[in-house]
N, C-alpha and C. Protein backbone atom coordinates (compact mmCIF):
# COMPACT_ATOMS: atom_id res chain seq x y z
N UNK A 1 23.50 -33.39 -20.82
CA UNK A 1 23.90 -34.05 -19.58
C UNK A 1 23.14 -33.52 -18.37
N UNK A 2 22.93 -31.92 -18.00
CA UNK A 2 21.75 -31.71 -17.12
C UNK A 2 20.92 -32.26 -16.85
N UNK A 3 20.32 -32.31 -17.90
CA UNK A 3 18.76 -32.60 -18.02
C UNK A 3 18.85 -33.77 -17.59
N UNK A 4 19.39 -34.96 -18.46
CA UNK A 4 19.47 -36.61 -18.46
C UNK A 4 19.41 -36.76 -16.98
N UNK A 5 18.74 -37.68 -15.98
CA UNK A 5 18.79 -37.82 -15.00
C UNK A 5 19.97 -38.88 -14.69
N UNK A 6 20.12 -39.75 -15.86
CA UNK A 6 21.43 -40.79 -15.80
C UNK A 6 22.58 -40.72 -15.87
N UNK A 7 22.40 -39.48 -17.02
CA UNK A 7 23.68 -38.81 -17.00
C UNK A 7 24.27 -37.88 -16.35
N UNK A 8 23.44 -37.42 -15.43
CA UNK A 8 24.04 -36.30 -14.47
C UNK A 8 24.45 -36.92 -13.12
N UNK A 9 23.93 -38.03 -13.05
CA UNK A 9 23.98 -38.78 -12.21
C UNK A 9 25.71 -39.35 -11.94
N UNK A 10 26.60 -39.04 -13.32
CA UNK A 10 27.97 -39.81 -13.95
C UNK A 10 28.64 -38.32 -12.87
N UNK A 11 28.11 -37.21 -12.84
CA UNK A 11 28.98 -36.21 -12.19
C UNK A 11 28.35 -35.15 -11.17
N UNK A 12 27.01 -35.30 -10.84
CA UNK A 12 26.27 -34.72 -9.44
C UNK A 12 25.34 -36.10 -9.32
N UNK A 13 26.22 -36.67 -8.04
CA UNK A 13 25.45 -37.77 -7.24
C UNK A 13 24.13 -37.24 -6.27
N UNK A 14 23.90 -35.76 -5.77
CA UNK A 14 22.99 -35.29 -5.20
C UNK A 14 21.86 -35.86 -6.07
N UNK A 15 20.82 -35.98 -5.24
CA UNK A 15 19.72 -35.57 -5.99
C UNK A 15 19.10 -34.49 -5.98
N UNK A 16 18.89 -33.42 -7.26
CA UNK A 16 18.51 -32.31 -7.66
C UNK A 16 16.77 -32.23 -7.98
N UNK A 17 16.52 -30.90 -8.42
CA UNK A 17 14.70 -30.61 -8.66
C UNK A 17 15.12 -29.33 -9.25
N UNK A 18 15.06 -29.43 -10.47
CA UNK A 18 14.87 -27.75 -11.35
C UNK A 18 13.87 -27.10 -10.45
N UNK A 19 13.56 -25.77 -10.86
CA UNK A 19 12.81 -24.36 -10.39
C UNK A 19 12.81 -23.76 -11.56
N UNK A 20 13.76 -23.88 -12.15
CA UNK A 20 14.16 -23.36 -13.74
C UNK A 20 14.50 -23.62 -14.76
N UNK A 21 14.25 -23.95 -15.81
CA UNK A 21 15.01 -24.61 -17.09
C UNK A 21 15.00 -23.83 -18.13
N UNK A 22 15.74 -23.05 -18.47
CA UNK A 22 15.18 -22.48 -19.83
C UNK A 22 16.78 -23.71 -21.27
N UNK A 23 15.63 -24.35 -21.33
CA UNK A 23 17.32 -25.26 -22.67
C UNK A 23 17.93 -24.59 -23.45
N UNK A 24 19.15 -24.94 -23.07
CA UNK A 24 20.01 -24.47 -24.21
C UNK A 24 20.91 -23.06 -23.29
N UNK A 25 20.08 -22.29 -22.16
CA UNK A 25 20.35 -21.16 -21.67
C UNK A 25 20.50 -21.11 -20.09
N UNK A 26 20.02 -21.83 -19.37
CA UNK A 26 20.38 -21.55 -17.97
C UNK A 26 19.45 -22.84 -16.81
N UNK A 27 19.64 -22.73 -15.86
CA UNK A 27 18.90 -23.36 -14.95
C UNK A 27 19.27 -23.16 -13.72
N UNK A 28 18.24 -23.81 -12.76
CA UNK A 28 18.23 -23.22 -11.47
C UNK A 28 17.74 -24.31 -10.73
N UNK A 29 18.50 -24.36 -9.11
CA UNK A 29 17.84 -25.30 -8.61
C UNK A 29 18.14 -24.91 -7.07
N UNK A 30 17.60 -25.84 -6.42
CA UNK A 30 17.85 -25.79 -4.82
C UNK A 30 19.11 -26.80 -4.24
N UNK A 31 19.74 -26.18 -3.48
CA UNK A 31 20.85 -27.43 -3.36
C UNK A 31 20.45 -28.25 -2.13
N UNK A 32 20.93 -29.55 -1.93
CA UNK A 32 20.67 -30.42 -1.09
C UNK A 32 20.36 -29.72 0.78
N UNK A 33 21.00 -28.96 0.78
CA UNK A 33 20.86 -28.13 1.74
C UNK A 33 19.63 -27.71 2.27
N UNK A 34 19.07 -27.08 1.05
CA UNK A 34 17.82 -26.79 1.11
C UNK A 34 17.48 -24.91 1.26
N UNK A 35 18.91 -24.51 1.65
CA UNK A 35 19.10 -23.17 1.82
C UNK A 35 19.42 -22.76 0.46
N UNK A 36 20.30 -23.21 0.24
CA UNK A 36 21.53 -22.09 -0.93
C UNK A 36 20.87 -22.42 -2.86
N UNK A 37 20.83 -21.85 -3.45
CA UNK A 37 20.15 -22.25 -4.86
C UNK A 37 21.71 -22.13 -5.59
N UNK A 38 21.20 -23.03 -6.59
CA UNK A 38 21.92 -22.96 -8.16
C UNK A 38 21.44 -22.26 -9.19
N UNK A 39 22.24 -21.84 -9.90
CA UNK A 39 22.22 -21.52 -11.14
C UNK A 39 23.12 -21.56 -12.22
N UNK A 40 22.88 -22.56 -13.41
CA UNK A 40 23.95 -23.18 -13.86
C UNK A 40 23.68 -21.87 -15.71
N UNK A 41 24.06 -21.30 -16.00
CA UNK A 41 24.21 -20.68 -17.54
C UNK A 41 25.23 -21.49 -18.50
N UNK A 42 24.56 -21.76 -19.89
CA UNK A 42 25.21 -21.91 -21.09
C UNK A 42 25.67 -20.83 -22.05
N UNK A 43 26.75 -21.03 -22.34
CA UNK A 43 27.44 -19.92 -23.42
C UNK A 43 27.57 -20.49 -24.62
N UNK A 44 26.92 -20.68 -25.43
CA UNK A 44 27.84 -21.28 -27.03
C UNK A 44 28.87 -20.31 -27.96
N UNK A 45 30.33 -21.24 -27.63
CA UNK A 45 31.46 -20.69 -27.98
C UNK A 45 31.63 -21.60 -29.32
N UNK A 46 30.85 -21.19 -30.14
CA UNK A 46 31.20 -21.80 -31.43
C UNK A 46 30.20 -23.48 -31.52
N UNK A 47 30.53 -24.11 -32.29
CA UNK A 47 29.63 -25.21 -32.97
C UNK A 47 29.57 -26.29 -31.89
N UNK A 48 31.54 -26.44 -31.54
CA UNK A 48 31.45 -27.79 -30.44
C UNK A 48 32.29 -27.16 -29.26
N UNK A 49 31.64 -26.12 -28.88
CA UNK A 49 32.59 -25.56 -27.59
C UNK A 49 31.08 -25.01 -26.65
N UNK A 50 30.89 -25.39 -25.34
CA UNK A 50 30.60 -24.08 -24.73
C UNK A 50 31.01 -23.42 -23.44
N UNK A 51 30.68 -22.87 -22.92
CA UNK A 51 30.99 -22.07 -21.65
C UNK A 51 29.65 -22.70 -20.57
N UNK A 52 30.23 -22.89 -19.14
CA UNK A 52 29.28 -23.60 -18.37
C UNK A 52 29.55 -22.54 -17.21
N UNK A 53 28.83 -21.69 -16.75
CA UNK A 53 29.04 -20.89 -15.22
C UNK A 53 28.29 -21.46 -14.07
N UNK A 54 28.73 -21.58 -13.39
CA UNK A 54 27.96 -21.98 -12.00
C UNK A 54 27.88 -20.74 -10.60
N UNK A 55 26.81 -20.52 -10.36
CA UNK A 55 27.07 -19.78 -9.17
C UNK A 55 26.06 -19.95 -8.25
N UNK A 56 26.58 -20.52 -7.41
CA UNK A 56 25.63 -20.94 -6.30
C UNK A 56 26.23 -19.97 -4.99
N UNK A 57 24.29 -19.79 -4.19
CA UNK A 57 24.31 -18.26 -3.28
C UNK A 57 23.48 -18.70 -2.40
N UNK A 58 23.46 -18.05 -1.43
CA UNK A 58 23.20 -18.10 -0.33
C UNK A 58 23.71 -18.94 0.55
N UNK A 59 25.53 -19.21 0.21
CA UNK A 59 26.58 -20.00 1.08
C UNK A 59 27.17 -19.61 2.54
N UNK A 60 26.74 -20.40 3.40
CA UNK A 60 26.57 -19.49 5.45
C UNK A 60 28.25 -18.80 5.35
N UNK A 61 29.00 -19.06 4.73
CA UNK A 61 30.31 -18.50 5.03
C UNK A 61 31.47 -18.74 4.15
N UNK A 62 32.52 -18.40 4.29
CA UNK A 62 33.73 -18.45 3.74
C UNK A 62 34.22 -20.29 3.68
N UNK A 63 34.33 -20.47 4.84
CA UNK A 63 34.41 -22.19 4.45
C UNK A 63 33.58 -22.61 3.49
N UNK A 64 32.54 -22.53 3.70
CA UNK A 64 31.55 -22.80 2.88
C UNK A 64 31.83 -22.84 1.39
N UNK A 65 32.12 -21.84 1.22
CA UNK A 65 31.89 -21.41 -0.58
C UNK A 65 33.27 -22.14 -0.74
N UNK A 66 34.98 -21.90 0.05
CA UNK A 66 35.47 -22.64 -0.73
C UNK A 66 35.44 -24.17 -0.78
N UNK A 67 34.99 -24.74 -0.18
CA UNK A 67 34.31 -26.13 -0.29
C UNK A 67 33.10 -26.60 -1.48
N UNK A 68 32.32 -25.53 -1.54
CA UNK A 68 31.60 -25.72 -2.78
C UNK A 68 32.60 -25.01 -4.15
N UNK A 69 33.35 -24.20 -4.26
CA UNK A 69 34.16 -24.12 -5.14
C UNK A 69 35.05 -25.30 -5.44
N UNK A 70 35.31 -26.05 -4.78
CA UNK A 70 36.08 -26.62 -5.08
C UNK A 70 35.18 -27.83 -5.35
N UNK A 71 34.35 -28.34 -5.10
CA UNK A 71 32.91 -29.40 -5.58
C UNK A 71 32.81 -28.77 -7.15
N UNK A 72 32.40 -27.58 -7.27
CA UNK A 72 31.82 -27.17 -8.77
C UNK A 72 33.09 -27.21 -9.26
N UNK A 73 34.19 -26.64 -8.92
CA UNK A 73 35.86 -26.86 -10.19
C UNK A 73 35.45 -28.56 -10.52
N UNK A 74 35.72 -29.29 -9.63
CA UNK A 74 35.64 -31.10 -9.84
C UNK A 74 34.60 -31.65 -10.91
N UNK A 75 33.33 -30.76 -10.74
CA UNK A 75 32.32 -31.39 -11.15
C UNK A 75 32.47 -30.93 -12.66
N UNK A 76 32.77 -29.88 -12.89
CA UNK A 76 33.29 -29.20 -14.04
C UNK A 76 34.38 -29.53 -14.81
N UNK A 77 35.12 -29.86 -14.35
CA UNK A 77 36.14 -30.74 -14.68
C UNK A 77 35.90 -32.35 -15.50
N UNK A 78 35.27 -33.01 -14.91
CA UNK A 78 34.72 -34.33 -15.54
C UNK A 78 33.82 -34.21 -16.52
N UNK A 79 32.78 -33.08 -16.62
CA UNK A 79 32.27 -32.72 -17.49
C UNK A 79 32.84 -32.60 -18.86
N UNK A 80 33.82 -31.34 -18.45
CA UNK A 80 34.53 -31.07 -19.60
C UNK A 80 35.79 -32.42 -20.07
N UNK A 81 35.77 -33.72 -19.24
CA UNK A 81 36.68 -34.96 -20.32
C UNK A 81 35.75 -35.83 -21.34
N UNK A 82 36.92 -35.92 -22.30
CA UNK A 82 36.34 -36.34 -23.02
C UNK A 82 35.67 -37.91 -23.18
């Protein structure tokens, strides 16, 4: 779903630009902002499970981050329905 530009499209309407891809293991990007980067890691928890972390940095403040926390819980969320 990362990668797919159509399909990422179903749950980050931004438009994104890797910096980083390693498949299967992590990625990295710039956020719309233009300041703050992403970095998204994969965990494989078994055959049909995995672990998705997000941590995005260089956020100007406390509003800030919980506003993007609460964007990445959402976005994470739809991901993970089935």
């Amino acid at each position: 779903m990362w990668f797919d530009n159509k399909k990422r499209k179903q749950f980050i309407k931004e438009e994104i630009q890797f910096s980083t891809i390693n498949p299967d293991k992590s990625l990295r990007f710039k956020w719309i902002d233009g300041k703050s980067t992403i970095e998204v890691r994969f965990y494989s928890k078994g055959e049909s499970k995995m672990q998705v972390v997000v941590d995005h940095n260089r956020i100007s403040g406390k509003p800030e981050a919980e506003k993007m926390r609460n964007y990445w819980k959402e976005v994470l969320e739809k991901i993970g329905q089935p």
